[in-house]
N, C-alpha and C. Protein backbone atom coordinates (compact mmCIF):
# COMPACT_ATOMS: atom_id res chain seq x y z
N UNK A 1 78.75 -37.96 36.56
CA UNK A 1 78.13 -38.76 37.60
C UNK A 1 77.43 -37.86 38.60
N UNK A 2 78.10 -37.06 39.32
CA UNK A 2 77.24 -36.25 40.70
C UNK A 2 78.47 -35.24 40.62
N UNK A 3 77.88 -34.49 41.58
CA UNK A 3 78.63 -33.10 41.85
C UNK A 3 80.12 -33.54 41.76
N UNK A 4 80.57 -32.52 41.16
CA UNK A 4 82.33 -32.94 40.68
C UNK A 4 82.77 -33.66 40.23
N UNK A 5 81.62 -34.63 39.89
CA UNK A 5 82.20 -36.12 39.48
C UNK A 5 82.39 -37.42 40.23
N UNK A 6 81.79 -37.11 41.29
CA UNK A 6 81.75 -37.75 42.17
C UNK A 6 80.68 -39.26 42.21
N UNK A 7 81.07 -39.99 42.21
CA UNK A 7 80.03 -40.98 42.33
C UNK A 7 78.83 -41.13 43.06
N UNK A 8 77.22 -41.15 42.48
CA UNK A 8 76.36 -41.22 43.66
C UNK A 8 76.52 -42.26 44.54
N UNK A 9 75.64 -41.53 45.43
CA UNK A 9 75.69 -42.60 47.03
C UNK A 9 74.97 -43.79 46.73
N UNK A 10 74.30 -44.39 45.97
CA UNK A 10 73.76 -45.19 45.66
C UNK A 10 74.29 -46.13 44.76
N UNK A 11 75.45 -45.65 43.83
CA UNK A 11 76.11 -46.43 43.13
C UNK A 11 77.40 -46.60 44.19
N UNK A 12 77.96 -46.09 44.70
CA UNK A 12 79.30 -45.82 46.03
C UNK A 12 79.04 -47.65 46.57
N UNK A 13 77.60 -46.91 47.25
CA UNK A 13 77.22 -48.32 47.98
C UNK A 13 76.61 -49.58 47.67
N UNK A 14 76.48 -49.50 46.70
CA UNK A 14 76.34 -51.04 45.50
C UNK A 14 77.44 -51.82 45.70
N UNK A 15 78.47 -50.67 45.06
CA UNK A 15 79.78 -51.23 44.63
C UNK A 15 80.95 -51.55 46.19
N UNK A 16 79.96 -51.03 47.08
CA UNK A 16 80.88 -51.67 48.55
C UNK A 16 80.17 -52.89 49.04
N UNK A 17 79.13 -52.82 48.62
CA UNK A 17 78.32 -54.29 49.10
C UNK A 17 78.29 -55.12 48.27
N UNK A 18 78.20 -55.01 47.01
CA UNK A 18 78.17 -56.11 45.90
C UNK A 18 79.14 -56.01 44.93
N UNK A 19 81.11 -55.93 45.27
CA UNK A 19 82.00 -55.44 44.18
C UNK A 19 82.31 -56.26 43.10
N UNK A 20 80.98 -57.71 43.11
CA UNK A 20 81.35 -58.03 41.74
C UNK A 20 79.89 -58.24 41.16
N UNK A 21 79.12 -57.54 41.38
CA UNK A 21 78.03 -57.67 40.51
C UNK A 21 77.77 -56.54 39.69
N UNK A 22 78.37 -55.23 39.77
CA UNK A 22 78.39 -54.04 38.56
C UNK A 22 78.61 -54.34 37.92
N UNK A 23 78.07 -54.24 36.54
CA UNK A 23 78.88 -54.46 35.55
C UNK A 23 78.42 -53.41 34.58
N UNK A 24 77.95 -52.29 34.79
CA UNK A 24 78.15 -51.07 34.33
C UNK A 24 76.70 -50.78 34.78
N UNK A 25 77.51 -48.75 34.75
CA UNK A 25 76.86 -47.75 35.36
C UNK A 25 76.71 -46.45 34.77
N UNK A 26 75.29 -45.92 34.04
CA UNK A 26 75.38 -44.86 33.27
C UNK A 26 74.29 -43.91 33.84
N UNK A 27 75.13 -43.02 34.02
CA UNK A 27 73.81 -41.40 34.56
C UNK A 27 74.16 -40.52 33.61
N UNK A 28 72.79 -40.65 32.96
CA UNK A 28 72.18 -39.17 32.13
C UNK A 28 71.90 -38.17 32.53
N UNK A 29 71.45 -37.12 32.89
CA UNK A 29 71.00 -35.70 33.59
C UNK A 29 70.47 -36.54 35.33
N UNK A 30 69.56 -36.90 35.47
CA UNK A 30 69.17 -37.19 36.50
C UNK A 30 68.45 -39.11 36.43
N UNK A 31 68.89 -39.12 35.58
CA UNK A 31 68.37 -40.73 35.26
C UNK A 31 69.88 -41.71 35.63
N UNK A 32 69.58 -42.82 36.49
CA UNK A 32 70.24 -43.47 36.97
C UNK A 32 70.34 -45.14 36.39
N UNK A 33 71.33 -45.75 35.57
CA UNK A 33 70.73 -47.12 35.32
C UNK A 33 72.36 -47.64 36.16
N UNK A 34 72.05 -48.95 36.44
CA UNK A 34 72.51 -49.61 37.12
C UNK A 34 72.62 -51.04 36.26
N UNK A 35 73.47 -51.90 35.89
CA UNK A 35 73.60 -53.36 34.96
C UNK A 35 74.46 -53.68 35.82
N UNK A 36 73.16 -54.91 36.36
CA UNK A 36 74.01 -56.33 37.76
C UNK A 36 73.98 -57.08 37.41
N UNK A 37 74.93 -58.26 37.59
CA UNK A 37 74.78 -59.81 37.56
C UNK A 37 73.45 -60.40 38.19
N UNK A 38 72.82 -61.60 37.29
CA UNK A 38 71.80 -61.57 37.41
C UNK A 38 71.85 -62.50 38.53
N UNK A 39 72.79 -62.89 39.28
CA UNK A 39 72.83 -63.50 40.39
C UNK A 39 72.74 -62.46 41.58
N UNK A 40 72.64 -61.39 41.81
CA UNK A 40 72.70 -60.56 42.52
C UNK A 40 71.37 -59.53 42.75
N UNK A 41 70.99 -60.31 41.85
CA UNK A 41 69.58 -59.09 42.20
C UNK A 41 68.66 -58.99 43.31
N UNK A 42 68.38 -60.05 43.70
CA UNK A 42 67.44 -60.24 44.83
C UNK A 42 68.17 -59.97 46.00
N UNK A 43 68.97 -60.06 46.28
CA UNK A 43 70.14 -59.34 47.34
C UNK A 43 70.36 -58.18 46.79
N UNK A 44 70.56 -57.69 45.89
CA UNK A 44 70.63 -55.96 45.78
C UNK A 44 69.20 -55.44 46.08
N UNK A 45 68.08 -56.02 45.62
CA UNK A 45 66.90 -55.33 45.69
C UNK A 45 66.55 -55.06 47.53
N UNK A 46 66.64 -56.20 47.90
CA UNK A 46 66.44 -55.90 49.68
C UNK A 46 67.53 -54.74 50.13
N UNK A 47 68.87 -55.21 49.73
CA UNK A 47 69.61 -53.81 50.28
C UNK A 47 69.22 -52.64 50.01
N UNK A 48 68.96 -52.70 48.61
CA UNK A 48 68.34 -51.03 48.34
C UNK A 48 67.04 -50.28 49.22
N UNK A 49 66.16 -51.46 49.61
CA UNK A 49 65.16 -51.23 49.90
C UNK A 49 65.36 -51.06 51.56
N UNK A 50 66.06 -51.95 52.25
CA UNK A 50 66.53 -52.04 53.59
C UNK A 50 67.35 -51.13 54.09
N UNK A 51 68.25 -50.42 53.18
CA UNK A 51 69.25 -49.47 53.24
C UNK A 51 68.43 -48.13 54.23
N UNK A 52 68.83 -47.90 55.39
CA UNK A 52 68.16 -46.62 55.77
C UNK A 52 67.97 -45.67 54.90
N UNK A 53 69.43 -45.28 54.40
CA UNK A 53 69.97 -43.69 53.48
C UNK A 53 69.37 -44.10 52.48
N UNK A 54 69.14 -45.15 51.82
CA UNK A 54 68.81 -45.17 50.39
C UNK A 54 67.46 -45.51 50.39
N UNK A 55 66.40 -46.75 50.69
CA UNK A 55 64.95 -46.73 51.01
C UNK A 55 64.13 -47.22 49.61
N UNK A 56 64.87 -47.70 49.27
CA UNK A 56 64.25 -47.68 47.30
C UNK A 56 63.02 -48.85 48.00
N UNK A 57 62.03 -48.56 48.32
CA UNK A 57 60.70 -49.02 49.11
C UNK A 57 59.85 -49.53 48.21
N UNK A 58 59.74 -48.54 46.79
CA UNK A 58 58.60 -48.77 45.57
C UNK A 58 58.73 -49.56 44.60
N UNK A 59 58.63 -50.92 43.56
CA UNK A 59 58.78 -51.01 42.76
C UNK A 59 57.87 -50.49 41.61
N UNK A 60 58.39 -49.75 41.02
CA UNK A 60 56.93 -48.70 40.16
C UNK A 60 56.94 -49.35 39.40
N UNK A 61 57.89 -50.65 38.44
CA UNK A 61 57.39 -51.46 36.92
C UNK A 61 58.41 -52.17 36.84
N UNK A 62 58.36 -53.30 36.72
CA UNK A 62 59.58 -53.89 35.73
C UNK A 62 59.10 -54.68 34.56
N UNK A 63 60.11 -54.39 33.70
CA UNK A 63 59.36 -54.46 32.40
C UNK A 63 60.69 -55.21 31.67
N UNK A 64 60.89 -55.55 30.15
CA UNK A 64 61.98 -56.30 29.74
C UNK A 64 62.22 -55.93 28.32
N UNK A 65 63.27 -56.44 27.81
CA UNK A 65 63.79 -55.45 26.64
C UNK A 65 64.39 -56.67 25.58
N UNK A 66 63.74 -57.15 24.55
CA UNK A 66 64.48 -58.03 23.68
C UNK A 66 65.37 -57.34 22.98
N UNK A 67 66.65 -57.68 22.97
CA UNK A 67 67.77 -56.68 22.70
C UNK A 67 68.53 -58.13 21.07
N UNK A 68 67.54 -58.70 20.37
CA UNK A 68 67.70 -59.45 19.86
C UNK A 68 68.75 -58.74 18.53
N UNK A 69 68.42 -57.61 17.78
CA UNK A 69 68.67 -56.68 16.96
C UNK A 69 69.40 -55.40 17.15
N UNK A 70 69.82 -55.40 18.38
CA UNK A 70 70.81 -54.60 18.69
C UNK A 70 72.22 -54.97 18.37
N UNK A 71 72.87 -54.39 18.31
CA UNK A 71 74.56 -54.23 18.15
C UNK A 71 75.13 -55.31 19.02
N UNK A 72 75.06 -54.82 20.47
CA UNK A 72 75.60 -56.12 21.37
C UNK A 72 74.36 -56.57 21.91
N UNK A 73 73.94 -57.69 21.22
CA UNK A 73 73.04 -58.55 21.63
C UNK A 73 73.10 -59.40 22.45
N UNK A 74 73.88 -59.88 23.09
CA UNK A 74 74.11 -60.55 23.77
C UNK A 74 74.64 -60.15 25.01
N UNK A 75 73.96 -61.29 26.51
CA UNK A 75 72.94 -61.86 26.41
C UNK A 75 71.39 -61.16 25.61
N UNK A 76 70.46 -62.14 25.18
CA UNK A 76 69.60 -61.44 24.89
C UNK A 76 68.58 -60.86 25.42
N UNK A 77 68.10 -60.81 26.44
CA UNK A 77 67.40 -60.13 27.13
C UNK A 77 67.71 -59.45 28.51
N UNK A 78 66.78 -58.21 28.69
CA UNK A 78 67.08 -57.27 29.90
C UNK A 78 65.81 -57.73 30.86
N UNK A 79 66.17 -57.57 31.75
CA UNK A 79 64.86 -57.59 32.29
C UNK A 79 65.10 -56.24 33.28
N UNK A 80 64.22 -55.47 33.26
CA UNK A 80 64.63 -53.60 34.14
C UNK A 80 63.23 -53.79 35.03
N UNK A 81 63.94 -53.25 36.10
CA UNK A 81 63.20 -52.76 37.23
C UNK A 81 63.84 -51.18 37.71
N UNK A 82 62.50 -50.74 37.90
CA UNK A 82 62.50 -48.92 37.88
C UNK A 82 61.47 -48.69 39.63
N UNK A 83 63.02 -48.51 40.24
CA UNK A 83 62.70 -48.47 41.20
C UNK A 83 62.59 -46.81 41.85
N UNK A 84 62.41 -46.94 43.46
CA UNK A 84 61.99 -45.42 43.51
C UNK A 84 61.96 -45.43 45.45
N UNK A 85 62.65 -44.00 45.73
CA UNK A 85 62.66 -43.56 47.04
C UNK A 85 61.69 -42.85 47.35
N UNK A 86 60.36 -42.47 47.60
CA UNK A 86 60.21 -41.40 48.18
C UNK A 86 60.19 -40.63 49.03
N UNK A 87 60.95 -41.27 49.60
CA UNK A 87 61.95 -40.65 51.14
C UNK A 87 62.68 -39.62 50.33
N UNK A 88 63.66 -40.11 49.37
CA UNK A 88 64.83 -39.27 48.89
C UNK A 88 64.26 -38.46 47.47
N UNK A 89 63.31 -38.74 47.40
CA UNK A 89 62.19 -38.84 45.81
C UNK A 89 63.32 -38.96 44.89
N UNK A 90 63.93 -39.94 44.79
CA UNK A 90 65.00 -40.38 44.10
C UNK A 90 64.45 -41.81 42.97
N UNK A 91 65.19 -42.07 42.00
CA UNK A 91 64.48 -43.18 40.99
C UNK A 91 66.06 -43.66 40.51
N UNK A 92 65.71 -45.27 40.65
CA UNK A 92 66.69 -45.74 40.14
C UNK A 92 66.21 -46.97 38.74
N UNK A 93 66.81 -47.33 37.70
CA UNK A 93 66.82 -48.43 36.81
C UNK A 93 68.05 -49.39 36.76
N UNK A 94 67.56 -50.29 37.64
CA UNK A 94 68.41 -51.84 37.37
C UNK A 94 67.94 -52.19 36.40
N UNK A 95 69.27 -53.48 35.66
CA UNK A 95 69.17 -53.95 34.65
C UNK A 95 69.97 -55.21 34.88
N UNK A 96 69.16 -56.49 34.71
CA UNK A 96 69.98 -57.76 34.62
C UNK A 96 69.67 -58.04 33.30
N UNK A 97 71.16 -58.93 32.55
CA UNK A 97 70.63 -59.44 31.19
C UNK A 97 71.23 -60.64 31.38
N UNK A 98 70.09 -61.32 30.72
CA UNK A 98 70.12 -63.03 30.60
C UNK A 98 69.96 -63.29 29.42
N UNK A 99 70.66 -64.99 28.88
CA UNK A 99 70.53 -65.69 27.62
C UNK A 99 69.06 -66.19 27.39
N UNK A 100 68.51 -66.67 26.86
CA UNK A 100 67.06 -66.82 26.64
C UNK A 100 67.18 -68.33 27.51
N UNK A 101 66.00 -68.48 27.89
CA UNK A 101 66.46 -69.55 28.70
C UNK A 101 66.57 -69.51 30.28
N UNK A 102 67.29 -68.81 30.80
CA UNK A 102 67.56 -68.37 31.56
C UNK A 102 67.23 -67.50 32.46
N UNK A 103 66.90 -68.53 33.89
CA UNK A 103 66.09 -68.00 35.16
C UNK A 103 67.06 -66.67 35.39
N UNK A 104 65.70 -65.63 36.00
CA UNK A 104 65.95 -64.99 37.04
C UNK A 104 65.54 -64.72 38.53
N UNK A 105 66.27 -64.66 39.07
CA UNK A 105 65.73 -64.55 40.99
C UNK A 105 64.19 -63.93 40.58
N UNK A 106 63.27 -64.20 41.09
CA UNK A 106 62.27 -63.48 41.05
C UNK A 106 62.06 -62.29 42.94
N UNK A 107 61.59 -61.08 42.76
CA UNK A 107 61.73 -60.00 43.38
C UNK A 107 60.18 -59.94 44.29
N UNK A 108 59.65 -60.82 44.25
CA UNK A 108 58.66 -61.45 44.46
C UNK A 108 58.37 -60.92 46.54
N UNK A 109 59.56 -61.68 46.80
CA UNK A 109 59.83 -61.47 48.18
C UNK A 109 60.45 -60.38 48.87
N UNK A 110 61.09 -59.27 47.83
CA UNK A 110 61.32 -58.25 47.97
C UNK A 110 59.69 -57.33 48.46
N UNK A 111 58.81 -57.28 46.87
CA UNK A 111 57.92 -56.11 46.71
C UNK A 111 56.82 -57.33 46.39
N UNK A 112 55.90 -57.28 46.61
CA UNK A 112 54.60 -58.34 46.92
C UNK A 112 54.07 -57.64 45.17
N UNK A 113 54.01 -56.63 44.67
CA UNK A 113 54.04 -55.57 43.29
C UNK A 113 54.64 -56.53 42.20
N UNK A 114 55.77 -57.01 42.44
CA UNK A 114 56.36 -58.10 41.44
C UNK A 114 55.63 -59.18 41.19
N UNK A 115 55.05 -59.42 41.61
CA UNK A 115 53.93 -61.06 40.62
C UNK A 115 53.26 -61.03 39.72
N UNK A 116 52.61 -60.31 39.50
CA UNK A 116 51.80 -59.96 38.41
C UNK A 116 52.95 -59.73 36.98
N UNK A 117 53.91 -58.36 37.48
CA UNK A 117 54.71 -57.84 36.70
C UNK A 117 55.79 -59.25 36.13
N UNK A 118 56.22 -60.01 36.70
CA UNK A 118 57.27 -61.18 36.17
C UNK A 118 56.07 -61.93 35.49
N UNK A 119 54.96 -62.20 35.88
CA UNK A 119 54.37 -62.94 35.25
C UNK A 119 53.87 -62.28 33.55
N UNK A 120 54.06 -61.58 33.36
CA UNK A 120 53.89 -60.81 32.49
C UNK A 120 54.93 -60.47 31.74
N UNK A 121 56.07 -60.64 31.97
CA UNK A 121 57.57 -60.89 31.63
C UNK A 121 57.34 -61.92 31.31
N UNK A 122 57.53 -63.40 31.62
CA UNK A 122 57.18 -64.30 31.29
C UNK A 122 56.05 -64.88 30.52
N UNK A 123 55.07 -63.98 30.27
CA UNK A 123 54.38 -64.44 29.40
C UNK A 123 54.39 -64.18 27.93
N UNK A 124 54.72 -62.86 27.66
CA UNK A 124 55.10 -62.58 26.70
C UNK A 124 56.44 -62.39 26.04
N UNK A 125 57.49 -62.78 27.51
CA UNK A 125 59.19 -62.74 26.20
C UNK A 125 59.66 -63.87 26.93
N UNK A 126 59.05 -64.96 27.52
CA UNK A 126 59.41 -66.09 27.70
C UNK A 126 60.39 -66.10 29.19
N UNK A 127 60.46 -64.95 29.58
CA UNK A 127 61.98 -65.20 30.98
C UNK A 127 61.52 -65.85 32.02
N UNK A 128 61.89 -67.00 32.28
CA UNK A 128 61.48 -67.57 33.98
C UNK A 128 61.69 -66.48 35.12
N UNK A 129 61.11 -66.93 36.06
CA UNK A 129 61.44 -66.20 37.30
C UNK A 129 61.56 -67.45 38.49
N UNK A 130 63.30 -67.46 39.20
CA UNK A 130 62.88 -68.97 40.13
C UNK A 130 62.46 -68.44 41.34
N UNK A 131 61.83 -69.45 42.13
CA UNK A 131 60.87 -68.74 42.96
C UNK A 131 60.06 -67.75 43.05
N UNK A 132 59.08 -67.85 41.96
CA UNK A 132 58.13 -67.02 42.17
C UNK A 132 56.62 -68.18 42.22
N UNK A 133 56.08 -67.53 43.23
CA UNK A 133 54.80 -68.09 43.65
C UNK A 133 54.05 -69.14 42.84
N UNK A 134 54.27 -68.02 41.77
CA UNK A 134 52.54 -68.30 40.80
C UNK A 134 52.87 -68.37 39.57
N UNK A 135 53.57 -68.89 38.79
CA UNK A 135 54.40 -68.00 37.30
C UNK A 135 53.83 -68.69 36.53
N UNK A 136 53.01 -68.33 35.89
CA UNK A 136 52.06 -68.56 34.79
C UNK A 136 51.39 -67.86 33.52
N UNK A 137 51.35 -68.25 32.74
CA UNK A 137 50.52 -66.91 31.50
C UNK A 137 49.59 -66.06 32.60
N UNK A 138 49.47 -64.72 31.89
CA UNK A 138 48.48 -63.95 32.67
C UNK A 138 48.21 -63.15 31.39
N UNK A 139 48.55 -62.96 30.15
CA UNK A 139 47.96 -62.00 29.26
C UNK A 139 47.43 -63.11 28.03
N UNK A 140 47.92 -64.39 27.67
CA UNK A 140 47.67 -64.95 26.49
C UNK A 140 47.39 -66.20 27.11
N UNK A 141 46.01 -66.90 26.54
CA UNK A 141 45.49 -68.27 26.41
C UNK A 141 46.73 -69.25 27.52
N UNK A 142 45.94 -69.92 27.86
CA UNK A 142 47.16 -71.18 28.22
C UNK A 142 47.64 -72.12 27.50
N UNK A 143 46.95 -72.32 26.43
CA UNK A 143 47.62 -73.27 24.93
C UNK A 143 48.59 -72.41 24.37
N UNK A 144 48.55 -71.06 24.09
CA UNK A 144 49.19 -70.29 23.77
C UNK A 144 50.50 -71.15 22.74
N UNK A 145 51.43 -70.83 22.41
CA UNK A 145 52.64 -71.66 21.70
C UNK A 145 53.80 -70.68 21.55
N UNK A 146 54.56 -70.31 22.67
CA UNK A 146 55.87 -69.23 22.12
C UNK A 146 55.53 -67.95 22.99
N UNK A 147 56.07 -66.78 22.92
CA UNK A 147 55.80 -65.64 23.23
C UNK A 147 55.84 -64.20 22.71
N UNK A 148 55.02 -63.71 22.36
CA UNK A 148 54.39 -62.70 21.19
C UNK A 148 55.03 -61.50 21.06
N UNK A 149 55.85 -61.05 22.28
CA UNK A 149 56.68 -59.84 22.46
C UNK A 149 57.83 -60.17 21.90
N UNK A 150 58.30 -61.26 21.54
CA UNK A 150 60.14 -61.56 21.80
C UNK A 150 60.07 -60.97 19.70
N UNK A 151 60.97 -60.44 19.44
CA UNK A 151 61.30 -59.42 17.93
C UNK A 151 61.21 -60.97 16.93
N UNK A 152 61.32 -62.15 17.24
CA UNK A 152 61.45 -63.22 16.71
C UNK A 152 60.14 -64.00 16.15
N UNK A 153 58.89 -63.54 16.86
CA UNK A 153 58.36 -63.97 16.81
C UNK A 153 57.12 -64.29 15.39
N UNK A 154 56.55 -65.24 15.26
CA UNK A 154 56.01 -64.57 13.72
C UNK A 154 54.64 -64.51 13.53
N UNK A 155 54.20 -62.98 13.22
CA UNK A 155 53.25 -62.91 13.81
C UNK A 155 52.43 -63.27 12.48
N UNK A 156 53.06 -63.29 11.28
CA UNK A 156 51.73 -63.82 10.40
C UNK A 156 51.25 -65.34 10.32
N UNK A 157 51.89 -66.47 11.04
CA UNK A 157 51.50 -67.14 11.08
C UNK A 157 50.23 -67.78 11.47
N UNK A 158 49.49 -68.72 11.36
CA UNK A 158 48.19 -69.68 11.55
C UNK A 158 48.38 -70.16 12.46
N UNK A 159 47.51 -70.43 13.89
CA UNK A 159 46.16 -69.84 13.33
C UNK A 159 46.47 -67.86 14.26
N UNK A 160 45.91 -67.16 13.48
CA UNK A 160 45.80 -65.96 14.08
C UNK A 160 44.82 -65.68 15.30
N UNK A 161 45.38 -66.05 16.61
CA UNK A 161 44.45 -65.86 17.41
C UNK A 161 43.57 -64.92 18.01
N UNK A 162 44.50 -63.84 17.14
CA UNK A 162 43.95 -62.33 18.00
C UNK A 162 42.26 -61.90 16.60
N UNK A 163 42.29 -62.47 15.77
CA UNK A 163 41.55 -62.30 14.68
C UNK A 163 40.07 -63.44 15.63
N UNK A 164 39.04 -62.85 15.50
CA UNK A 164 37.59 -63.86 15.99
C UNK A 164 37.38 -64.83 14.70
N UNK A 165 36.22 -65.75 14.79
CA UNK A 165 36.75 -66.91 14.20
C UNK A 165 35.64 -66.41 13.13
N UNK A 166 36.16 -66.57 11.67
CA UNK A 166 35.08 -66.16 10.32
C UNK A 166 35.03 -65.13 9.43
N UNK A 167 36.31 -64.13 10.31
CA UNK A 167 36.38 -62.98 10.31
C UNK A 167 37.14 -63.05 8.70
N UNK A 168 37.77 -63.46 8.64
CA UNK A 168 38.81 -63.68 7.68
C UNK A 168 38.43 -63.12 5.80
């Protein structure tokens, strides 16, 4: 974990403000992931960000992970946000996982950066976001049918939209 083994200050103080939303915590060399209840995120994200000592100010991406074909699949999806101090030039990765189906807080009101990014989550692996502004396709048609990222999806099927029309 940190010097001696010690727990970082950033995981310390998660787990004093939110002691039931950890639900696991893994540091690699200098890479930090964090897995919260997905009821907790939008309240962890302001603390992190509100936190004097800690300042996590940036959201640099959040992006999502169909974990359909993995070992423990379940729930099936991640949705990660890769956050960042540069006060402390420190980087952290939260991770909420949800059943398909299944809203998440949208971060919207945290980082003004998140709308675009959930909407884009949502467009291609299907995850709601509640309360978010605007949540709508932003990469595929609005007839669209399903979502093109999720490992399930089938992409040889008719009609092939990404193909121009004659081409065939």
């Amino acid at each position: 974990m940190g010097v001696g083994g010690e727990e970082p200050r950033v995981v310390a103080k998660l787990r004093e403000r939110f002691p039931d939303a950890l639900q696991e915590v893994r540091a690699v060399r200098d890479d930090l992931t964090i897995v919260l209840s997905p009821a907790a995120i939008r309240e962890a994200c302001c603390f992190l960000r509100d936190d004097p000592e800690l300042r996590y100010e940036f959201l640099s991406d959040l992006t999502r992970v169909d974990r359909l074909r993995l070992p423990e699949a379940t729930p099936r999806f991640e949705v990660v946000y890769h956050l960042t101090s540069l006060r402390n030039s420190s980087r952290l990765r939260l991770k909420v996982r949800v059943p398909d189906g299944e809203a998440v807080d949208s971060v919207t009101a945290v980082w003004e950066g998140a709308n675009w990014l959930e909407r884009e989550v949502y467009d291609l692996m299907g995850i709601p976001f509640r309360d978010h502004p605007d949540l709508r396709r932003l990469v595929l048609p609005d007839d669209f049918e399903g979502h093109a990222l999720r490992k399930d999806f089938p992409v040889t099927t008719e009609p092939r939209w990404w193909e121009e029309k004659g081409e065939r």
